[in-house]
N, C-alpha and C. Protein backbone atom coordinates (compact mmCIF):
# COMPACT_ATOMS: atom_id res chain seq x y z
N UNK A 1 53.71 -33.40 -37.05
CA UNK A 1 52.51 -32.70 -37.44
C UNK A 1 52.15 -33.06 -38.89
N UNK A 2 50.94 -33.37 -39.00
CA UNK A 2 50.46 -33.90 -40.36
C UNK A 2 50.36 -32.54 -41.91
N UNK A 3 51.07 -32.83 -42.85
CA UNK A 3 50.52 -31.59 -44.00
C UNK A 3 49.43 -31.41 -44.07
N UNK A 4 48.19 -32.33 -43.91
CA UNK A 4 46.86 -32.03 -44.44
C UNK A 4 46.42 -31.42 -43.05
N UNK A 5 45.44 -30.32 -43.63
CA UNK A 5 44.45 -29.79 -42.60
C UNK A 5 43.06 -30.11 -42.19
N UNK A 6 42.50 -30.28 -41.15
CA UNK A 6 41.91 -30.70 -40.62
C UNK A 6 40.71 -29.63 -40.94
N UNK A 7 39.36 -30.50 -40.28
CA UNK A 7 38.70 -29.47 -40.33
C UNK A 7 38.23 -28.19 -39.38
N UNK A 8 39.44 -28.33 -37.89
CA UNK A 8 39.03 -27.61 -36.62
C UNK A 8 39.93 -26.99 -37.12
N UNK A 9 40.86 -26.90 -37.74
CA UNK A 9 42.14 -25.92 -38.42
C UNK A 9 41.43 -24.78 -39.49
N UNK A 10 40.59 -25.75 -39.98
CA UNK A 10 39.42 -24.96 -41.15
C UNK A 10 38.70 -23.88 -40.69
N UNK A 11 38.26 -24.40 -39.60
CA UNK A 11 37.47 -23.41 -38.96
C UNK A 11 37.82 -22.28 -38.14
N UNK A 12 38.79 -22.43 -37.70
CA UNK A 12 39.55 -21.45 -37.20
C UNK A 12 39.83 -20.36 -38.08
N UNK A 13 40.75 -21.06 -38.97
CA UNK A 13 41.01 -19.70 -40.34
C UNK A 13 39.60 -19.58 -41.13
N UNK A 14 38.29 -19.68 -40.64
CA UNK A 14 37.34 -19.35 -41.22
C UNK A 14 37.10 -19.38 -42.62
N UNK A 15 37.55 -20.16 -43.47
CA UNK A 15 37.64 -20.84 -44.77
C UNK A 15 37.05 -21.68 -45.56
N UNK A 16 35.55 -21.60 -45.16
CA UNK A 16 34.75 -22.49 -45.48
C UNK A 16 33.86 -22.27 -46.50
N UNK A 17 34.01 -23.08 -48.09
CA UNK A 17 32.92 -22.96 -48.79
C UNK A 17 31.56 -22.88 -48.70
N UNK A 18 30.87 -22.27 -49.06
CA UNK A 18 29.16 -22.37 -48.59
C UNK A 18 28.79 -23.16 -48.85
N UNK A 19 29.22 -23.81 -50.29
CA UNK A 19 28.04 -25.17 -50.38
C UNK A 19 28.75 -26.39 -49.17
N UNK A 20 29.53 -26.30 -48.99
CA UNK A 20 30.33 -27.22 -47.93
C UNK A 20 29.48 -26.88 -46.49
N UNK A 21 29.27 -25.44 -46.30
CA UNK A 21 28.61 -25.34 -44.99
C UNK A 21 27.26 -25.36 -44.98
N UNK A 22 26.59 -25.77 -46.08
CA UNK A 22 25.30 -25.55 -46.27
C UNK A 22 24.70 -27.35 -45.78
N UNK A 23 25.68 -27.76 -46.61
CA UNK A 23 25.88 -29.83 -46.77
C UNK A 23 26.04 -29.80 -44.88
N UNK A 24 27.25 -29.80 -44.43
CA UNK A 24 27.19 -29.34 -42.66
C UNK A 24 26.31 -29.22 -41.84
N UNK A 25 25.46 -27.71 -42.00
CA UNK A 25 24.45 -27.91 -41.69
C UNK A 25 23.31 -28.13 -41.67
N UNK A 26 23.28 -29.20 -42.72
CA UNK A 26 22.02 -30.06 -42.88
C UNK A 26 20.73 -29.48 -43.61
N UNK A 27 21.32 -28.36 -44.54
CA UNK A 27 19.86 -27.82 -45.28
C UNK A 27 20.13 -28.94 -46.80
N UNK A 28 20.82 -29.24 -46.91
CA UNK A 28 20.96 -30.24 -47.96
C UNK A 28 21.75 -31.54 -48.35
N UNK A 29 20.82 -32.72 -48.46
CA UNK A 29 21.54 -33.76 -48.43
C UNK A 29 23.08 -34.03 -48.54
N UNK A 30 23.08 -33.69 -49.93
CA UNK A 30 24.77 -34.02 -50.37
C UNK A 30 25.19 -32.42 -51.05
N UNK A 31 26.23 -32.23 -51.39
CA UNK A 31 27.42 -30.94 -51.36
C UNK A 31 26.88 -30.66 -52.70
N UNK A 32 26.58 -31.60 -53.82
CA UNK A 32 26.15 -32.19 -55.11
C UNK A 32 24.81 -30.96 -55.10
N UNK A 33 23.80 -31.70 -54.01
CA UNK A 33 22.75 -30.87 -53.95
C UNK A 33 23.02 -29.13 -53.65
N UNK A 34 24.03 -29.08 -52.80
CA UNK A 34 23.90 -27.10 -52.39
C UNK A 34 24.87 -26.87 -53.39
N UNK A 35 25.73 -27.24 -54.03
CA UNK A 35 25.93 -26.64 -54.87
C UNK A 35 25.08 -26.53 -56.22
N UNK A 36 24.24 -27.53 -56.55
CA UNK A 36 23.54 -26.97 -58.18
C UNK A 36 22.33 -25.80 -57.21
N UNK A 37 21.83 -26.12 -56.14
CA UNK A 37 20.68 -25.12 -55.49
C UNK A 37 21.56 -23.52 -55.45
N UNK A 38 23.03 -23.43 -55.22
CA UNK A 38 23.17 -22.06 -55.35
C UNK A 38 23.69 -21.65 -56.89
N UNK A 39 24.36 -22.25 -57.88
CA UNK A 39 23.95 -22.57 -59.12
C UNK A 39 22.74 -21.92 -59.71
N UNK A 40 21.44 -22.73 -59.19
CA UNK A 40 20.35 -22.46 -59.79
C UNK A 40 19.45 -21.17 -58.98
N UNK A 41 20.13 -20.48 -57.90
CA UNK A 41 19.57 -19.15 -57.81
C UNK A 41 18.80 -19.12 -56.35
N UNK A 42 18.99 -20.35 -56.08
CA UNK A 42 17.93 -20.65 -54.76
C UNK A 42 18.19 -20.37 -53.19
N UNK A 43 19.62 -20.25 -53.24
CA UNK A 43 20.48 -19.14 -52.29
C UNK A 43 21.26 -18.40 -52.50
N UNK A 44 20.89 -17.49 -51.68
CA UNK A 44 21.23 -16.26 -51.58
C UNK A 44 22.21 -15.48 -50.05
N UNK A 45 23.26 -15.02 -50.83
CA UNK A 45 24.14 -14.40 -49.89
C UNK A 45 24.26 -13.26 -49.39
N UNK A 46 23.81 -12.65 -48.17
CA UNK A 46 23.67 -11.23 -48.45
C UNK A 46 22.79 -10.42 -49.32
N UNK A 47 21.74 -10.71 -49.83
CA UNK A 47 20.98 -10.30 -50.98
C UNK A 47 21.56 -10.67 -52.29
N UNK A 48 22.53 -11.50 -52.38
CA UNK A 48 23.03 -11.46 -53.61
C UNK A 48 23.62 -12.88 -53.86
N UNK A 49 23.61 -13.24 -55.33
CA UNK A 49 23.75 -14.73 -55.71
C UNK A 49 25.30 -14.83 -55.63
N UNK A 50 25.67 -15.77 -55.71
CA UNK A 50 27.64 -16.24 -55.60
C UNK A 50 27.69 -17.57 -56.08
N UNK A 51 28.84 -17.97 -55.98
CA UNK A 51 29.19 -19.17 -56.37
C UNK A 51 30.10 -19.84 -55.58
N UNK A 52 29.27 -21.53 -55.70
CA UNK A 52 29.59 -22.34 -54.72
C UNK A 52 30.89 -22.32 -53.59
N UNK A 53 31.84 -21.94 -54.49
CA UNK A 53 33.19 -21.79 -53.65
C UNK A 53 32.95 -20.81 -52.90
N UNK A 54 32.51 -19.84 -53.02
CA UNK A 54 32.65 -18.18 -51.97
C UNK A 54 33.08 -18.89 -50.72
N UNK A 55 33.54 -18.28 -49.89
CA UNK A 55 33.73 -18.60 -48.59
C UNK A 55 33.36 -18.11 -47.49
N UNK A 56 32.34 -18.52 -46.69
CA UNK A 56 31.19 -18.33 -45.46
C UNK A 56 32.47 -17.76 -44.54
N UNK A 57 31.59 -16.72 -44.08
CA UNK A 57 32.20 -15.77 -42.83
C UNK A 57 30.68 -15.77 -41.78
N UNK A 58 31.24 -15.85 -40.40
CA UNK A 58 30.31 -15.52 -39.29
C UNK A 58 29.72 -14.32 -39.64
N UNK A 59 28.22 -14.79 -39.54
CA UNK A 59 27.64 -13.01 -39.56
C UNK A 59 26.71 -12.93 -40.80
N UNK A 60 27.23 -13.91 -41.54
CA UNK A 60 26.52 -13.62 -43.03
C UNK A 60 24.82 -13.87 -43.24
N UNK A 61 24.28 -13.28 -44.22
CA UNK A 61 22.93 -13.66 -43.94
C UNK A 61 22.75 -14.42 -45.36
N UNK A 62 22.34 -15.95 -45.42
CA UNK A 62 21.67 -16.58 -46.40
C UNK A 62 20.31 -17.00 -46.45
N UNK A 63 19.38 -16.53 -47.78
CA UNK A 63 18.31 -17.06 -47.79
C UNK A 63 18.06 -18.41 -48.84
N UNK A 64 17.45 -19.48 -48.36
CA UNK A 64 17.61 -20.40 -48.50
C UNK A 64 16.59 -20.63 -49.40
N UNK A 65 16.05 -21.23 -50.44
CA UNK A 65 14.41 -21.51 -50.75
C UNK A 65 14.60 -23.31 -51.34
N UNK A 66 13.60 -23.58 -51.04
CA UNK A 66 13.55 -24.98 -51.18
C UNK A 66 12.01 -25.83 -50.61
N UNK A 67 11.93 -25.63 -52.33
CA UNK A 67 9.98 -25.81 -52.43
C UNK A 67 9.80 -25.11 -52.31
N UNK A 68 8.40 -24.94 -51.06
CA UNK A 68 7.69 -23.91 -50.81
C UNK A 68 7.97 -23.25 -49.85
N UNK A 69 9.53 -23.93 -49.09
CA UNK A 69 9.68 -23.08 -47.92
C UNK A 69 11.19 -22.32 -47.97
N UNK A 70 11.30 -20.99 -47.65
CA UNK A 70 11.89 -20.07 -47.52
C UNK A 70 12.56 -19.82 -46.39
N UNK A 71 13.47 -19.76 -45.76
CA UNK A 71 14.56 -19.47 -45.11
C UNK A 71 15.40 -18.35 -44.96
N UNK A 72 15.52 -17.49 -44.09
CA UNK A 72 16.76 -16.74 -44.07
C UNK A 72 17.19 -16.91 -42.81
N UNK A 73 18.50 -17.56 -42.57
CA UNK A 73 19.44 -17.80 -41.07
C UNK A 73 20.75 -16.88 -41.22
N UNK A 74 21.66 -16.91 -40.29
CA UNK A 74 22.48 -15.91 -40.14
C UNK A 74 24.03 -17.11 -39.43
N UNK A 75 24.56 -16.68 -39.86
CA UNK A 75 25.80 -17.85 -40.05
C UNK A 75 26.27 -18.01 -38.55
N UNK A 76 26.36 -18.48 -37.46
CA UNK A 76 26.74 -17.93 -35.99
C UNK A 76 28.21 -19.06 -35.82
N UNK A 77 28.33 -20.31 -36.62
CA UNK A 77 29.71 -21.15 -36.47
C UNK A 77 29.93 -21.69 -38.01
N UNK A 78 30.99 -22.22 -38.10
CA UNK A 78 31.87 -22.61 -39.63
C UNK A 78 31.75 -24.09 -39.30
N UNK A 79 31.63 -24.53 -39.62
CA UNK A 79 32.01 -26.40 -39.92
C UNK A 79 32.14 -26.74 -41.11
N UNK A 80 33.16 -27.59 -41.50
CA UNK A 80 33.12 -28.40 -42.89
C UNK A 80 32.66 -29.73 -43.04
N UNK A 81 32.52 -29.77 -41.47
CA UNK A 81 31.90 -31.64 -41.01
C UNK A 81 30.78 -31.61 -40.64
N UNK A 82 29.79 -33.35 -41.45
CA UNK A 82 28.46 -32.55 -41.23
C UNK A 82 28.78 -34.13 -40.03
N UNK A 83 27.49 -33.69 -39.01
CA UNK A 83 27.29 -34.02 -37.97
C UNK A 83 26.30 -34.23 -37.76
N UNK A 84 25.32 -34.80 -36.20
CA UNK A 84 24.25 -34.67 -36.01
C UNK A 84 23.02 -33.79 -36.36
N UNK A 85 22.08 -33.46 -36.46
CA UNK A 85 21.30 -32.47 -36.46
C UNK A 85 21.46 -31.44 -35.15
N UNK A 86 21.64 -31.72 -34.35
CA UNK A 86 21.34 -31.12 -32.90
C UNK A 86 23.22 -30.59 -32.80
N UNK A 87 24.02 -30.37 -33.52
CA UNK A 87 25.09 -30.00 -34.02
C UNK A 87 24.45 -29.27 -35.15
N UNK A 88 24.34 -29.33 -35.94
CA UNK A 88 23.91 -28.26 -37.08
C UNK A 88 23.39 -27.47 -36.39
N UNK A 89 22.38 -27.14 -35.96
CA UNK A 89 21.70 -26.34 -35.57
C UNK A 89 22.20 -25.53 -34.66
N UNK A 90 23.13 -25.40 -34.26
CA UNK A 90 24.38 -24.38 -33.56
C UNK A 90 25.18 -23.56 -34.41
N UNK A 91 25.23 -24.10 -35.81
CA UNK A 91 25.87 -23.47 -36.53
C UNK A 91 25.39 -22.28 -37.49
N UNK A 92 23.93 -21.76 -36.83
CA UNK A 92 22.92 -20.82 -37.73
C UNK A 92 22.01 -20.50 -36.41
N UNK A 93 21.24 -19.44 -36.98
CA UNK A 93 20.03 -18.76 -36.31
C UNK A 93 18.99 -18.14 -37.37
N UNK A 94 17.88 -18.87 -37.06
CA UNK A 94 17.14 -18.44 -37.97
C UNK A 94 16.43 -16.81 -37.70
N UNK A 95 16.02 -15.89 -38.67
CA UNK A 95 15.62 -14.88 -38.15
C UNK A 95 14.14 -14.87 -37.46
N UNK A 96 13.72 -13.95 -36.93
CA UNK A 96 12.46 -14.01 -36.77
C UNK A 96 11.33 -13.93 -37.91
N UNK A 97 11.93 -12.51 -38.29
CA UNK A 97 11.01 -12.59 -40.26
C UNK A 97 10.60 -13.94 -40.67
N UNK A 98 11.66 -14.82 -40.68
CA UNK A 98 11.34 -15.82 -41.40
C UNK A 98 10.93 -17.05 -40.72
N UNK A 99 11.10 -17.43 -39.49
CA UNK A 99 10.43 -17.91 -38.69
C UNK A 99 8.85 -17.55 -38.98
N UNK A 100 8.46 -16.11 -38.61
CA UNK A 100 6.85 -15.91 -38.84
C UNK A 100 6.45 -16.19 -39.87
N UNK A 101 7.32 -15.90 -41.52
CA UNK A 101 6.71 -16.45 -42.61
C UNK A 101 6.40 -17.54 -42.76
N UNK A 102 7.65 -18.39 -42.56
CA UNK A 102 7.02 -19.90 -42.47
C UNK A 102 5.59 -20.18 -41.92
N UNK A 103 5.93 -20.12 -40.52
CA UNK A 103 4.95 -20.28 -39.80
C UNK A 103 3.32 -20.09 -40.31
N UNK A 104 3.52 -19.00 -41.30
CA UNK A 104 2.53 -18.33 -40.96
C UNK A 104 1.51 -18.96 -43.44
N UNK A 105 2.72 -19.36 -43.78
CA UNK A 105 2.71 -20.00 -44.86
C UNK A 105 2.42 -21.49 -44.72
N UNK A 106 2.52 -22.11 -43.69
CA UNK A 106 2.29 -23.38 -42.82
C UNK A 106 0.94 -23.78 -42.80
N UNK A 107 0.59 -22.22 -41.89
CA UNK A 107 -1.40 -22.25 -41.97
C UNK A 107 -1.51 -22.07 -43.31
N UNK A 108 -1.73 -21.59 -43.84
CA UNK A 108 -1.96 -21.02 -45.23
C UNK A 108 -2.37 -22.24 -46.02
N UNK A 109 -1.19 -23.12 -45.65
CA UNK A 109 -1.33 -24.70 -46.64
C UNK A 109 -1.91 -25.19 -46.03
N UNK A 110 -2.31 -25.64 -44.64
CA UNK A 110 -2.90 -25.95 -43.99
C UNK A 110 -4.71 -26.07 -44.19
N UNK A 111 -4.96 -24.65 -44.28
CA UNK A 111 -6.55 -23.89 -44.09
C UNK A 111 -6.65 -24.30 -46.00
N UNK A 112 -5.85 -24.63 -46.72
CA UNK A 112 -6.24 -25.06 -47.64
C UNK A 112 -6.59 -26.80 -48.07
N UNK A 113 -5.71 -27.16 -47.60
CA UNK A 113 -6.26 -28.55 -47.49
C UNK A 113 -7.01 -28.96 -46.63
N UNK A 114 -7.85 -28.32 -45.66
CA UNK A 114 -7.94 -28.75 -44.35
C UNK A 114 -9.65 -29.29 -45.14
N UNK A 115 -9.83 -28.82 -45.88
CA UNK A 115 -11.43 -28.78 -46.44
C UNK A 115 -11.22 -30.09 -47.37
N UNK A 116 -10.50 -30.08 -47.82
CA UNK A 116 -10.28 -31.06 -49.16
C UNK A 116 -10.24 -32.51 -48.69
N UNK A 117 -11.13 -33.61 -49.26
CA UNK A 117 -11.28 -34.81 -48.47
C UNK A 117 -10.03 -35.58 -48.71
N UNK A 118 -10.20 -36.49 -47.73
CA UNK A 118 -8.48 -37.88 -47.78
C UNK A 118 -9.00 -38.69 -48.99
N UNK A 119 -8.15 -38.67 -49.59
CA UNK A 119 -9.02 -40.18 -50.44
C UNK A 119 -7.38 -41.36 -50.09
N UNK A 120 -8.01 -42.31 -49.64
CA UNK A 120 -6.91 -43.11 -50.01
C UNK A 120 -7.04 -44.21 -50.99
N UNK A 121 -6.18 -44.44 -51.61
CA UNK A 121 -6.01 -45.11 -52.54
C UNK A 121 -5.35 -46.09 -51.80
N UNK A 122 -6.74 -47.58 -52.13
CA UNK A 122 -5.47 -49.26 -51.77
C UNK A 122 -5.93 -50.11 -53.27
N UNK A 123 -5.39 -51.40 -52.94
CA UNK A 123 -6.44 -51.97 -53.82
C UNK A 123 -7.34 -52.53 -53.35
N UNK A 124 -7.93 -53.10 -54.68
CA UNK A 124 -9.59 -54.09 -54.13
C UNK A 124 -9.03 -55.25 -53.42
N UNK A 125 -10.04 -55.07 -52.32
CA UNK A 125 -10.15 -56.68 -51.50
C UNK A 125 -10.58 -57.53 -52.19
N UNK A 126 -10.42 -58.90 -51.84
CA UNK A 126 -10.88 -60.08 -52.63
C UNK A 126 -12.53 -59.85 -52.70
N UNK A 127 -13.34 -59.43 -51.84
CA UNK A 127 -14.40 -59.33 -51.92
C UNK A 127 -14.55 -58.02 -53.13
N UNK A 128 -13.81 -57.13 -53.20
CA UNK A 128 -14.16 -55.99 -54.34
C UNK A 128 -14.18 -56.57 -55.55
N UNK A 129 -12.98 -57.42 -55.78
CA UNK A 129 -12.78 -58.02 -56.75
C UNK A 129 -13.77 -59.10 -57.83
N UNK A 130 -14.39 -59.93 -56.42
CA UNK A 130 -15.26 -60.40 -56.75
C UNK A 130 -16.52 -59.74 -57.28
N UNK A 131 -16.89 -58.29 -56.91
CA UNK A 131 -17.81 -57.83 -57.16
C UNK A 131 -17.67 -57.15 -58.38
N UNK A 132 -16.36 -56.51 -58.79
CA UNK A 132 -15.72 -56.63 -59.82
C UNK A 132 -16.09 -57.01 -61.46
N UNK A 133 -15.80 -58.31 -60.65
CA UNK A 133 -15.89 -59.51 -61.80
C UNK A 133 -17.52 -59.44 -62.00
N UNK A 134 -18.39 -59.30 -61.42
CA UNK A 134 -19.48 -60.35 -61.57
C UNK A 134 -20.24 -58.89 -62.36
N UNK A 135 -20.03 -57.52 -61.74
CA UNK A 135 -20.17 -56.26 -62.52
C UNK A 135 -20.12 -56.63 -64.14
N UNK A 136 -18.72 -56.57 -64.52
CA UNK A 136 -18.71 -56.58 -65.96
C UNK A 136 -18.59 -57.82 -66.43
N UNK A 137 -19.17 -59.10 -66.16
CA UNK A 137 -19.91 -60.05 -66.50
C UNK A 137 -21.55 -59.54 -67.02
N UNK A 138 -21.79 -58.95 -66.17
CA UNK A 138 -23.37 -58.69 -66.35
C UNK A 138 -23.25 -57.77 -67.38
N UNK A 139 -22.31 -56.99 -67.74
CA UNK A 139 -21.83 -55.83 -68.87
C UNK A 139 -22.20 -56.35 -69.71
N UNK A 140 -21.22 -56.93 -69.88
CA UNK A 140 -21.22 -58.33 -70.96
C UNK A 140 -22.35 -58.66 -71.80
N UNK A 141 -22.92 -59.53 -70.95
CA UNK A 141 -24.14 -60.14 -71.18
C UNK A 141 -25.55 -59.18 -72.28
């Protein structure tokens, strides 16, 4: 039997750092990232701020914020290994509250840009260019 523990051993004794389970399930790139995000105030445990090490128990409620979008899920499995997406997403439940906020903050951004024109930005075609040129030539002159 090996000294080091695994991470299905981890999970069992329910021992899992948050920023470790946060990295897991896929609300943030690297461990680097959930830990300065709970650091800097942006999750929340139970109503209340902690630090990176705390250790995630089934059941717990974290709200997440990141940008403009807001999160609160409810802890339903432990992993220390991050995995597929379609694996993460077994490991949380989002609430309904926050499901509708999103959702409903979605339109919001939505009905605001929806009016506002596309502009895209390319560059000039050789033909712009040319027209361009011959513009502030005549400036010139």
């Amino acid at each position: 039997m090996s000294k080091h523990k695994n991470n299905s051993e981890n999970t069992h004794n329910n021992k899992i750092r948050l920023d470790k389970w946060l990295w897991a399930a896929r609300f943030y790139k690297t461990r680097a990232l959930a830990t300065e995000a709970i650091r800097g105030g942006k999750v929340h445990l139970n109503g209340q701020r902690f630090k990176p090490s705390h250790t995630a128990e089934i059941g717990h409620t974290i709200r997440i914020k990141k940008e403009s979008i807001e999160q609160t899920v409810i802890i339903l499995n432990l992993s220390g290994k991050r995995g597929p997406a379609s694996v993460a997403q077994t490991l949380y439940e989002e609430t309904l509250d926050s499901i509708e906020l999103r959702e409903k903050r979605t339109q919001e951004h939505k009905a605001i840009f929806a009016g506002m024109p596309q502009h895209t930005v390319r560059r000039p075609s050789k033909k712009d260019r040319r027209k361009i040129i011959s513009f502030k030539q005549r400036a010139a002159e």
